[in-house]
PDB file of N, CA and C in Angstrom:
ATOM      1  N   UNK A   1       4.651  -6.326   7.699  1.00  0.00           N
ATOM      2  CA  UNK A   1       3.627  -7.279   8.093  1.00  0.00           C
ATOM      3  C   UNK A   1       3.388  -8.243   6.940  1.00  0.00           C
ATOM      4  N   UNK A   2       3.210  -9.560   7.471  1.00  0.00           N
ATOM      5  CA  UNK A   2       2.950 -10.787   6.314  1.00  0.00           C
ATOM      6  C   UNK A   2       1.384 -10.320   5.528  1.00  0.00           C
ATOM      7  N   UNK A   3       1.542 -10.631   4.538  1.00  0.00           N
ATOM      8  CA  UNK A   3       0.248 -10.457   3.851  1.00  0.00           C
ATOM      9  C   UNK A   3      -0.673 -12.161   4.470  1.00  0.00           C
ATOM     10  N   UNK A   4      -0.291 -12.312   5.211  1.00  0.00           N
ATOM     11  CA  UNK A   4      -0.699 -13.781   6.190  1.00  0.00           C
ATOM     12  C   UNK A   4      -1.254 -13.133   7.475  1.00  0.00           C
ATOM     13  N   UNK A   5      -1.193 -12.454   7.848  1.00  0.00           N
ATOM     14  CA  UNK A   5      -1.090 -11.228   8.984  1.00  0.00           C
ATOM     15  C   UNK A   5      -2.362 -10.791   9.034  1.00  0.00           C
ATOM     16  N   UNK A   6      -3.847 -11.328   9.270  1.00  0.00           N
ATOM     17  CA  UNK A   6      -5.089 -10.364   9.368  1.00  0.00           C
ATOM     18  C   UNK A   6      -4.909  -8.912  10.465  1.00  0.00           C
ATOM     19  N   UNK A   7      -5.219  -8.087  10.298  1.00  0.00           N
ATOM     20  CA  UNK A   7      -5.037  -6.550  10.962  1.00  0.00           C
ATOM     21  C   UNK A   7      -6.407  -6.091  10.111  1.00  0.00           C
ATOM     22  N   UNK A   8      -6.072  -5.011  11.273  1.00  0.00           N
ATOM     23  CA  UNK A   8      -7.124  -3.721  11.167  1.00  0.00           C
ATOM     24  C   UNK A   8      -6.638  -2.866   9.867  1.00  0.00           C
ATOM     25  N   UNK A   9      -7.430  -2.869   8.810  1.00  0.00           N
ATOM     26  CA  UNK A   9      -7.234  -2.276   7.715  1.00  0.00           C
ATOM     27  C   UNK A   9      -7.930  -1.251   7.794  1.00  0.00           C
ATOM     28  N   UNK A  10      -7.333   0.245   7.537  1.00  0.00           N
ATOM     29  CA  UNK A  10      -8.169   1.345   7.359  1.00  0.00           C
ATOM     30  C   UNK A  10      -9.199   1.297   5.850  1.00  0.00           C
ATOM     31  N   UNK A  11      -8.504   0.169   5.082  1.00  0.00           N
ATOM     32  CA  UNK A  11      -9.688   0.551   3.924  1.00  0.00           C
ATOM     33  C   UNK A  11     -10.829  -0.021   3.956  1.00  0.00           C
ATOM     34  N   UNK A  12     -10.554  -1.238   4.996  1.00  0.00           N
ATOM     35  CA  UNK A  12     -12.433  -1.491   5.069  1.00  0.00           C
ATOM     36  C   UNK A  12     -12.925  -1.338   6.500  1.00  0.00           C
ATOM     37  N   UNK A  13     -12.047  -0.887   7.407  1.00  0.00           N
ATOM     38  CA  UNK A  13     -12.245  -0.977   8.571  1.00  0.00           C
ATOM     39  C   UNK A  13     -12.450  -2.253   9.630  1.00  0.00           C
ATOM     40  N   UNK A  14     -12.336  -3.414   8.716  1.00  0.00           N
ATOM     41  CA  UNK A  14     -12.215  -5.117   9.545  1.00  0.00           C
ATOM     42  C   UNK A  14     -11.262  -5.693   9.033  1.00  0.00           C
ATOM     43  N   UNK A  15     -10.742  -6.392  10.091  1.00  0.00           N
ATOM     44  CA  UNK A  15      -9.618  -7.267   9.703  1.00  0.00           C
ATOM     45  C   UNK A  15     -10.217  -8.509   9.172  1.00  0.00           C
ATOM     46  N   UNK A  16     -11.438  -8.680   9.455  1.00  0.00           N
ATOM     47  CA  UNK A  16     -11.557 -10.144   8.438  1.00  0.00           C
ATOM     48  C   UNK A  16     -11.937  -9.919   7.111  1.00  0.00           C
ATOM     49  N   UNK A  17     -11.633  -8.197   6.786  1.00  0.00           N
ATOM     50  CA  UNK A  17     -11.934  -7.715   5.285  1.00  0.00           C
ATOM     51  C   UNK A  17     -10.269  -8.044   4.626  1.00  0.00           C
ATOM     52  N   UNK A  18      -9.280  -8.167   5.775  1.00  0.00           N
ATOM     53  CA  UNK A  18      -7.606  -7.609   4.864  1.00  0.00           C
ATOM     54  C   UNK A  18      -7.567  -8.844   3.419  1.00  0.00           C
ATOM     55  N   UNK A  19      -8.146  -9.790   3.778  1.00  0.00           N
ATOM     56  CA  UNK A  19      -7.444 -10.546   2.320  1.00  0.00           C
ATOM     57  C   UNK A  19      -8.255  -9.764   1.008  1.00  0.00           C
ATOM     58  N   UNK A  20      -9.575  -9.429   1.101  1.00  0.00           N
ATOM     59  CA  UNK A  20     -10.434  -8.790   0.067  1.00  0.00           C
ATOM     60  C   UNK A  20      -9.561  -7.886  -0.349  1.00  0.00           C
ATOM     61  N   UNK A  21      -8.816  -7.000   0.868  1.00  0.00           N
ATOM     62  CA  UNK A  21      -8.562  -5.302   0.134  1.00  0.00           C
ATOM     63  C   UNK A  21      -6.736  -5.895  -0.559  1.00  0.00           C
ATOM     64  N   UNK A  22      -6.205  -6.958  -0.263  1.00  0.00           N
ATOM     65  CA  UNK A  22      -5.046  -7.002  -0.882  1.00  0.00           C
ATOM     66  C   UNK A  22      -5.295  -8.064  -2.060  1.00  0.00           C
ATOM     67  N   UNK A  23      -6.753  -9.093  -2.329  1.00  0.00           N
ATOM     68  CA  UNK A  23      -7.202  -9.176  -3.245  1.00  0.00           C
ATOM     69  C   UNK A  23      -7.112  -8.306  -4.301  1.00  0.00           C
ATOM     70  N   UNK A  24      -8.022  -7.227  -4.214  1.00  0.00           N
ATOM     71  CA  UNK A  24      -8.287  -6.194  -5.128  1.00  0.00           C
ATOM     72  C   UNK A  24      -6.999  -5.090  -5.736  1.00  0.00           C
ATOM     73  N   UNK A  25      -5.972  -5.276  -4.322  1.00  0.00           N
ATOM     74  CA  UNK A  25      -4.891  -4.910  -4.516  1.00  0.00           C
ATOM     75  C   UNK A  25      -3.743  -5.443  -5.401  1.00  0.00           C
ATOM     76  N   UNK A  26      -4.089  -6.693  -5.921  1.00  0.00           N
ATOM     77  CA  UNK A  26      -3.004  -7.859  -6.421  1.00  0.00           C
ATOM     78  C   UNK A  26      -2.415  -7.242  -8.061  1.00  0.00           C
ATOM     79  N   UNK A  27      -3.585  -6.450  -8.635  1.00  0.00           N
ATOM     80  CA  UNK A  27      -2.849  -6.016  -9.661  1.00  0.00           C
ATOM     81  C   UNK A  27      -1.764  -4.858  -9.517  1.00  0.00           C
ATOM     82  N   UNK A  28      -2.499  -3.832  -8.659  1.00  0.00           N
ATOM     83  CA  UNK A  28      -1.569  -2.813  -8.100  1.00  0.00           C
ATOM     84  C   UNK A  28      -0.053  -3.494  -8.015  1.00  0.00           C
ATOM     85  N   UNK A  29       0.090  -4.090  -7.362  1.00  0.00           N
ATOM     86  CA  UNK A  29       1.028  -5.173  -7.075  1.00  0.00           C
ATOM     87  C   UNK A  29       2.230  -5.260  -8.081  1.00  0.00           C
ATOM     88  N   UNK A  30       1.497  -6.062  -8.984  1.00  0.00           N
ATOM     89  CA  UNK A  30       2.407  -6.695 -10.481  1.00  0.00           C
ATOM     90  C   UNK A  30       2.798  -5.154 -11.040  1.00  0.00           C
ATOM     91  N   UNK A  31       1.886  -3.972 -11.114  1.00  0.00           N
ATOM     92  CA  UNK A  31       2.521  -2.577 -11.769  1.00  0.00           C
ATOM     93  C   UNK A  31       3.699  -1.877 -11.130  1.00  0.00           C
ATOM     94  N   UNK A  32       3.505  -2.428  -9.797  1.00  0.00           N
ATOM     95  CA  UNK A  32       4.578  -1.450  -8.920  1.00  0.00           C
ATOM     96  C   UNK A  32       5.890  -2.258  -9.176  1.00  0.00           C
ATOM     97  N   UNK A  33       5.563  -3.658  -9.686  1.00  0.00           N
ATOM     98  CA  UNK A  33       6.794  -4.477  -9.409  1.00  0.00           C
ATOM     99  C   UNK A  33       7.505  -4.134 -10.418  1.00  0.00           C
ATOM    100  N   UNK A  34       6.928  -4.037 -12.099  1.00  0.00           N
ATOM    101  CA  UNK A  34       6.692  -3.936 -12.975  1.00  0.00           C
ATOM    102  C   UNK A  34       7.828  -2.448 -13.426  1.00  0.00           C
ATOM    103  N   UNK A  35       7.338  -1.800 -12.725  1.00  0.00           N
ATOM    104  CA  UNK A  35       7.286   0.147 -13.001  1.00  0.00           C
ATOM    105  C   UNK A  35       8.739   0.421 -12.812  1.00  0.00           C
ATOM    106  N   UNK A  36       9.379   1.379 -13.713  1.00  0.00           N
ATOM    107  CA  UNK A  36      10.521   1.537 -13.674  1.00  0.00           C
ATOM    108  C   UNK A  36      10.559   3.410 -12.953  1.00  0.00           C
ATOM    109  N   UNK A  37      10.061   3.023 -11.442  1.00  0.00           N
ATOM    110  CA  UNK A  37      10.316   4.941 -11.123  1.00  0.00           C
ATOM    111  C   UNK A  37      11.223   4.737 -10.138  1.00  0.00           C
ATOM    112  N   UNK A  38      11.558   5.748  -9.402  1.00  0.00           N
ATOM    113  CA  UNK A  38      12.664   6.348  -8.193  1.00  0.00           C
ATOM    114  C   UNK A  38      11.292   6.082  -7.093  1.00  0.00           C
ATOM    115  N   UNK A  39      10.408   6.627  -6.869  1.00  0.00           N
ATOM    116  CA  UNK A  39       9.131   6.412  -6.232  1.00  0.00           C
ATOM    117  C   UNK A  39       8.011   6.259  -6.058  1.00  0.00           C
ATOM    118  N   UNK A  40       7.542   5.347  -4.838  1.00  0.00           N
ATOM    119  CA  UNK A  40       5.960   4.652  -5.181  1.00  0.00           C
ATOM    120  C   UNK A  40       5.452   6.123  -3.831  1.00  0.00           C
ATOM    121  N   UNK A  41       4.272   6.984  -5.098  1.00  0.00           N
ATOM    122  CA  UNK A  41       3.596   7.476  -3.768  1.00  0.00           C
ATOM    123  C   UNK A  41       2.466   7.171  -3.401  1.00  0.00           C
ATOM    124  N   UNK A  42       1.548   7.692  -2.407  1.00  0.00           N
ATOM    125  CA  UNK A  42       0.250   7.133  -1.896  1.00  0.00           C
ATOM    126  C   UNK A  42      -0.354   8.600  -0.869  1.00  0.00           C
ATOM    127  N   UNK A  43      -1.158   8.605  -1.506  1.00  0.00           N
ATOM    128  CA  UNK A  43      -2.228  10.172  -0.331  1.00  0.00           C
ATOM    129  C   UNK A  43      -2.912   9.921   0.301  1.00  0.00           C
ATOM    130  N   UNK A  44      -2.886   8.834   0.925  1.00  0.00           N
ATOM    131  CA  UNK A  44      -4.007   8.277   1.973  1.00  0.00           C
ATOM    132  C   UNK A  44      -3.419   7.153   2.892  1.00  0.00           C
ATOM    133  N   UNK A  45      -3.559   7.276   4.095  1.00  0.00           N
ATOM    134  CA  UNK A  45      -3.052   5.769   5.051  1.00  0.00           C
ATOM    135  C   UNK A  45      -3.482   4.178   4.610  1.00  0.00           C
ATOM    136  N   UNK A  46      -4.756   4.028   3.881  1.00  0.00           N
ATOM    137  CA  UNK A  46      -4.852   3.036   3.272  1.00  0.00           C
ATOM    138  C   UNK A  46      -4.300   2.667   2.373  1.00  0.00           C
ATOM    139  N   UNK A  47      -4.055   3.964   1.498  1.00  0.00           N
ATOM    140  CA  UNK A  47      -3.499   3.112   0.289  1.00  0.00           C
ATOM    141  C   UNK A  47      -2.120   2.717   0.781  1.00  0.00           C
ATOM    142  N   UNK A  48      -1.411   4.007   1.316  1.00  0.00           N
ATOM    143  CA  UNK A  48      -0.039   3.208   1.692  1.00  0.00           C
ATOM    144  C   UNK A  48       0.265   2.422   2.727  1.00  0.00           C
ATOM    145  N   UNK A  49      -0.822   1.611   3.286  1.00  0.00           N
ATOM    146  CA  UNK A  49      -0.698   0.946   4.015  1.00  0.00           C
ATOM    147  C   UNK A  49      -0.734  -0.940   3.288  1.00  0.00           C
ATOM    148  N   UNK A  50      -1.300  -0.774   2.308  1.00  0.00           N
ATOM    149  CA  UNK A  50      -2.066  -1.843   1.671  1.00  0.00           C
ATOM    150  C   UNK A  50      -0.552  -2.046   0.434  1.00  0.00           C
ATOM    151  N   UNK A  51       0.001  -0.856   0.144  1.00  0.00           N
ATOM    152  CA  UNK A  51       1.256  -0.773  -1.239  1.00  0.00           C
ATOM    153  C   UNK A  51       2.352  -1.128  -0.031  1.00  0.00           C
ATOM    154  N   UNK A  52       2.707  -0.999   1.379  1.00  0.00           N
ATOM    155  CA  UNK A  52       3.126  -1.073   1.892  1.00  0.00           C
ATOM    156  C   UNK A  52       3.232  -2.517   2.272  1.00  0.00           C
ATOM    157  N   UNK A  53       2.186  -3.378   2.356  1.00  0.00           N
ATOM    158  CA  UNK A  53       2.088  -5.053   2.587  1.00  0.00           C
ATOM    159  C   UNK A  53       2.432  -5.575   1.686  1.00  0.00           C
ATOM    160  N   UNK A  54       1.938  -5.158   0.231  1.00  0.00           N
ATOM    161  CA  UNK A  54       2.188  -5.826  -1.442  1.00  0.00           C
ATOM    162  C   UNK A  54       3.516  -5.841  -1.317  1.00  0.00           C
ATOM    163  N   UNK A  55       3.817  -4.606  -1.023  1.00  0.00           N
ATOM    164  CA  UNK A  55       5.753  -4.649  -2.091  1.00  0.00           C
ATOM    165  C   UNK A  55       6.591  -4.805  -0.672  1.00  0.00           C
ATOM    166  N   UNK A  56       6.372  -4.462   0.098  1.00  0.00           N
ATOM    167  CA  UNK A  56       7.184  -4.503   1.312  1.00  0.00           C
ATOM    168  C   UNK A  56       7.962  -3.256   1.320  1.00  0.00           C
ATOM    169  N   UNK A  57       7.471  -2.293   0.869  1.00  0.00           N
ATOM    170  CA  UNK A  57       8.174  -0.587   1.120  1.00  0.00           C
ATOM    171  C   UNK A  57       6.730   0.322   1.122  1.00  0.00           C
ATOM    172  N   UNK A  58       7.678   0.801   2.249  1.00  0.00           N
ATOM    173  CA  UNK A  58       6.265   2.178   1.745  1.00  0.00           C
ATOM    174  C   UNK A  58       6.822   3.025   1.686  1.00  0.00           C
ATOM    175  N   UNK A  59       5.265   3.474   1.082  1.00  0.00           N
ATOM    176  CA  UNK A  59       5.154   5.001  -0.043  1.00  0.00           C
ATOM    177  C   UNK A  59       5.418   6.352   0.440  1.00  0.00           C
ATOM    178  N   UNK A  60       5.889   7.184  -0.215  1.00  0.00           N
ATOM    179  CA  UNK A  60       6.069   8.384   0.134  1.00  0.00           C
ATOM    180  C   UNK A  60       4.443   9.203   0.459  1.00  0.00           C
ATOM    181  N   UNK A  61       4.549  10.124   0.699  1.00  0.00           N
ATOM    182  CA  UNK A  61       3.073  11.056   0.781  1.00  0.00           C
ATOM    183  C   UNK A  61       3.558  12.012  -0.621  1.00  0.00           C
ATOM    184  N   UNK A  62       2.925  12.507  -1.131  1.00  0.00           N
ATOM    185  CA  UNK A  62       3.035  13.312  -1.901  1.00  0.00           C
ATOM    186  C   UNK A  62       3.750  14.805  -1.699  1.00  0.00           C
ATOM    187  N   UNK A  63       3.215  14.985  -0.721  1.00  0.00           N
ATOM    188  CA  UNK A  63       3.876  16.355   0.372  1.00  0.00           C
ATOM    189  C   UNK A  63       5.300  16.131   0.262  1.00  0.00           C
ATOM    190  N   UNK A  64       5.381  15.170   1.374  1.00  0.00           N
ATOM    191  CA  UNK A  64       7.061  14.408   1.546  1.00  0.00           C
ATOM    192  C   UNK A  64       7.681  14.813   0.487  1.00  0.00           C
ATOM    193  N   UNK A  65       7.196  14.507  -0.921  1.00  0.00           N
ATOM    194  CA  UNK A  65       8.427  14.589  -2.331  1.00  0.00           C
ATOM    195  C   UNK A  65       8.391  15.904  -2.953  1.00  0.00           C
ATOM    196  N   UNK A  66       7.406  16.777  -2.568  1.00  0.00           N
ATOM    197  CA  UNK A  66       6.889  18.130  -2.955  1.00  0.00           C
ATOM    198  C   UNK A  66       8.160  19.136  -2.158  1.00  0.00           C
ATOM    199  N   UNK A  67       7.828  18.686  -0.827  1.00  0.00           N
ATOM    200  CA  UNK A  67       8.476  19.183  -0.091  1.00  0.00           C
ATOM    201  C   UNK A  67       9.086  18.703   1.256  1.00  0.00           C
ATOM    202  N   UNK A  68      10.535  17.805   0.988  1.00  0.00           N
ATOM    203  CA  UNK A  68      11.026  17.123   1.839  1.00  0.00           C
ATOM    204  C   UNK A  68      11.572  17.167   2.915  1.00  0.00           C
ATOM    205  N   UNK A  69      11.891  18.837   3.330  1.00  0.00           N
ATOM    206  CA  UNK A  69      11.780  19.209   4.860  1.00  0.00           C
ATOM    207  C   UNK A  69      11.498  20.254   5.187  1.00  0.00           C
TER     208      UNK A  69
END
């Protein structure tokens, strides 16, 4: 989804909140771009929903990499 794209964001619960929460998100952003790992994770549907618009991949769950099947 375009970060142009207003939606229903689980982190504030309004879509006329999505530019605020990928506002606040913008540094997250530059670290992930930044970060030299194998994987970006996230423990919550917001967050990886929001790391998921920034970078255009989403995140593993933590579980998932703990224990992958």
């Amino acid at each position: 989804m375009s970060q142009d794209t207003p939606r229903y964001d689980a982190f504030t619960n309004r879509a006329r909140s999505y530019e605020l929460s990928i506002d606040v998100g913008s540094n997250l952003e530059t670290q992930l771009d930044e970060a030299d790992c194998e994987h970006t994770l996230a423990s919550g549907m917001s967050c990886a929903d929001q790391i998921g618009d920034l970078v255009g991949d989403e995140p593993m769950h933590v579980v998932e990499l703990i224990a992958p099947d």
